[in-house]
Protein backbone atom coordinates (compact mmCIF):
# COMPACT_ATOMS: atom_id res chain seq x y z
CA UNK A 1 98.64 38.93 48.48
CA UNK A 2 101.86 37.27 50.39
CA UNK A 3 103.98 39.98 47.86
CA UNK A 4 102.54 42.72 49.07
CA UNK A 5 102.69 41.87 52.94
CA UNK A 6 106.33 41.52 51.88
CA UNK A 7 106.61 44.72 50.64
CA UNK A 8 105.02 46.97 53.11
CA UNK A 9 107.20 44.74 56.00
CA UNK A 10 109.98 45.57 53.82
CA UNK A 11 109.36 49.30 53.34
CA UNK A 12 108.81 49.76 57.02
CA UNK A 13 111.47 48.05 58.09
CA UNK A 14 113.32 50.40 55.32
CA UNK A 15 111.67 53.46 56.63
CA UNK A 16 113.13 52.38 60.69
CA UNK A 17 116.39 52.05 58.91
CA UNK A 18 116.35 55.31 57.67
CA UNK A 19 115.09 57.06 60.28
CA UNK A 20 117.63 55.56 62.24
CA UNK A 21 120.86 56.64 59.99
CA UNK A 22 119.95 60.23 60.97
CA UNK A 23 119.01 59.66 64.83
CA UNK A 24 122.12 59.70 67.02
CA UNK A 25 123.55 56.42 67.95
CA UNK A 26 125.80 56.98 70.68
CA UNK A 27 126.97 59.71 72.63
CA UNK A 28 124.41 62.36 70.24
CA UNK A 29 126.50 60.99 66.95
CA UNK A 30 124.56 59.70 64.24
CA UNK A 31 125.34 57.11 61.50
CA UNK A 32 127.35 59.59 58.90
CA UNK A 33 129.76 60.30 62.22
CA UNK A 34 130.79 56.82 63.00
CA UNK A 35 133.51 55.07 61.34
CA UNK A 36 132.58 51.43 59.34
CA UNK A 37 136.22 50.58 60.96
CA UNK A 38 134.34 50.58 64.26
CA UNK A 39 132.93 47.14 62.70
CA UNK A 40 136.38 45.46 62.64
CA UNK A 41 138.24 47.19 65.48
CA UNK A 42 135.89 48.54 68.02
CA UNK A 43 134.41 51.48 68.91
CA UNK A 44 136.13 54.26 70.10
CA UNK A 45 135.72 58.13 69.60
CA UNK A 46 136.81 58.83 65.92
CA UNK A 47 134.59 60.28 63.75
CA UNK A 48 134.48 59.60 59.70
CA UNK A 49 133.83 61.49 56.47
CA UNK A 50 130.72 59.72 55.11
CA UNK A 51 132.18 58.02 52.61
CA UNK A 52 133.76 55.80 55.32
CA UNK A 53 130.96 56.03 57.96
CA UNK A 54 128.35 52.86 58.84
CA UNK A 55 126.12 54.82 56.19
CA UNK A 56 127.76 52.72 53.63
CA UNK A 57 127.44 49.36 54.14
CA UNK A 58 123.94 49.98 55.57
CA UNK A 59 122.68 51.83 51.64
CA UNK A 60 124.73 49.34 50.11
CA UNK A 61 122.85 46.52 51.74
CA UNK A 62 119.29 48.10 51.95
CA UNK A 63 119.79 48.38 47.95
CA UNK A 64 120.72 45.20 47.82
CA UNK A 65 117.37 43.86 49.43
CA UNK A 66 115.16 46.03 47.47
CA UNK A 67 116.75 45.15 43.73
CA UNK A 68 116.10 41.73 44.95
CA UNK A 69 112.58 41.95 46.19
CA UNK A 70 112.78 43.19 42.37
CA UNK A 71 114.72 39.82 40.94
CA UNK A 72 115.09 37.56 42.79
CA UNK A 73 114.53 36.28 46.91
CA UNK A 74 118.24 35.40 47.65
CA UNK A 75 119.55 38.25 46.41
CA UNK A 76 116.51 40.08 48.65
CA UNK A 77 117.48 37.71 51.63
CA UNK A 78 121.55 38.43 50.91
CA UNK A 79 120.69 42.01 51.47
CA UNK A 80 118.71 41.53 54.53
CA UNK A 81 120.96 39.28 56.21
CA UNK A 82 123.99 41.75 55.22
CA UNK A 83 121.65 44.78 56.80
CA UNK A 84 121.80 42.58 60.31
CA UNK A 85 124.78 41.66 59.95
CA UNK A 86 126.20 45.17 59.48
CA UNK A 87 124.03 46.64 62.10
CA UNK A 88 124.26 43.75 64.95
CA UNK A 89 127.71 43.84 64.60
CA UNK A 90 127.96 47.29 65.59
CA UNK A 91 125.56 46.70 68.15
CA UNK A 92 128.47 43.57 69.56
CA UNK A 93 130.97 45.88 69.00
CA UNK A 94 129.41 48.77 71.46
CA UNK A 95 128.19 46.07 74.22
CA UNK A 96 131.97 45.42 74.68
CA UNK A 97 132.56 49.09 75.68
CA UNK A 98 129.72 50.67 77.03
CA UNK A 99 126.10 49.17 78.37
CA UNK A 100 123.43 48.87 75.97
CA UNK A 101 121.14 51.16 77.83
CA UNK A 102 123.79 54.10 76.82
CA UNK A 103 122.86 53.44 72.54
CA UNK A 104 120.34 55.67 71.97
CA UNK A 105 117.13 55.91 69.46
CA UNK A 106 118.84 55.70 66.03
CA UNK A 107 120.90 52.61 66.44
CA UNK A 108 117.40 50.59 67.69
CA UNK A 109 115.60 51.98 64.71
CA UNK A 110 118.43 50.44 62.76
CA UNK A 111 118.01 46.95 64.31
CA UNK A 112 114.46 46.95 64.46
CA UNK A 113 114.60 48.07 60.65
CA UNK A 114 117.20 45.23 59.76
CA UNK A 115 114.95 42.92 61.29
CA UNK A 116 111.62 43.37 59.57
CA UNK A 117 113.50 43.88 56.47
CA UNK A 118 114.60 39.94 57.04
CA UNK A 119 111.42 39.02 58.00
CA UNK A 120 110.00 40.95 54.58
CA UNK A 121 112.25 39.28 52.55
CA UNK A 122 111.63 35.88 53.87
CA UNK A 123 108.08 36.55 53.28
CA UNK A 124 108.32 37.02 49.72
CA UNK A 125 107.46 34.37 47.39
CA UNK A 126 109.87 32.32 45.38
CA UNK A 127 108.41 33.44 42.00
CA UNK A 128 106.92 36.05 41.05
CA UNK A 129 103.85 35.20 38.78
CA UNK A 130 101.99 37.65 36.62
CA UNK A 131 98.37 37.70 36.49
CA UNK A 132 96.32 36.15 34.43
């Protein structure tokens, strides 16, 4: 029963994540828009092909979570913890430029996301038995 409380928290918290990649963010841009270099240097008004937008490391780490929800929990937790990671920082990143009440509905669908994707992960038993 505890696996599949961990999935449905998991695919929720999936579900806010992705809901929140296509919401805007700030200023009416969404995910796709924003450069990942806004991680590392601040945000500031570029804009980014998607190949280079916060898209990236958010798929890369939601994958990450759901192979190992798969496999194995750390590799499930490793991909939570990166989701956060990614997303918070952004969130650390915009606090030092603007006031939080000026991120909009997409960016708090992507933390709220992150978060019950951690706590779905952490729910999810060690090993997974089969039935007998």
């Amino acid at each position: 029963m505890r696996i599949v409380v961990a999935w449905v928290v998991v695919l929720a918290g999936l579900v806010g994540v992705g809901f929140g990649l296509v919401l805007p963010w700030v200023d009416g841009r969404t995910a796709p828009g924003l450069p990942l270099l806004d991680l590392f240097r601040g945000i500031d008004g570029d804009t980014a092909v998607f190949i280079g937008s916060m898209v990236v490391p958010v798929v890369i780490a939601a994958l990450l979570a759901v192979s190992g929800m798969f496999t194995s929990k750390g590799m499930a937790f490793l991909g939570a913890v990166l989701l956060v990671v990614v997303v918070y920082g952004w969130v650390l990143q915009a606090k030092a430029v603007m006031p939080l009440g000026d991120l909009q509905a997409g960016l708090w669908n992507a933390v709220c996301g992150s978060l019950a994707v951690l706590i779905g992960t952490a729910l999810r038993p060690v090993h997974l038995r089969a039935r007998q």
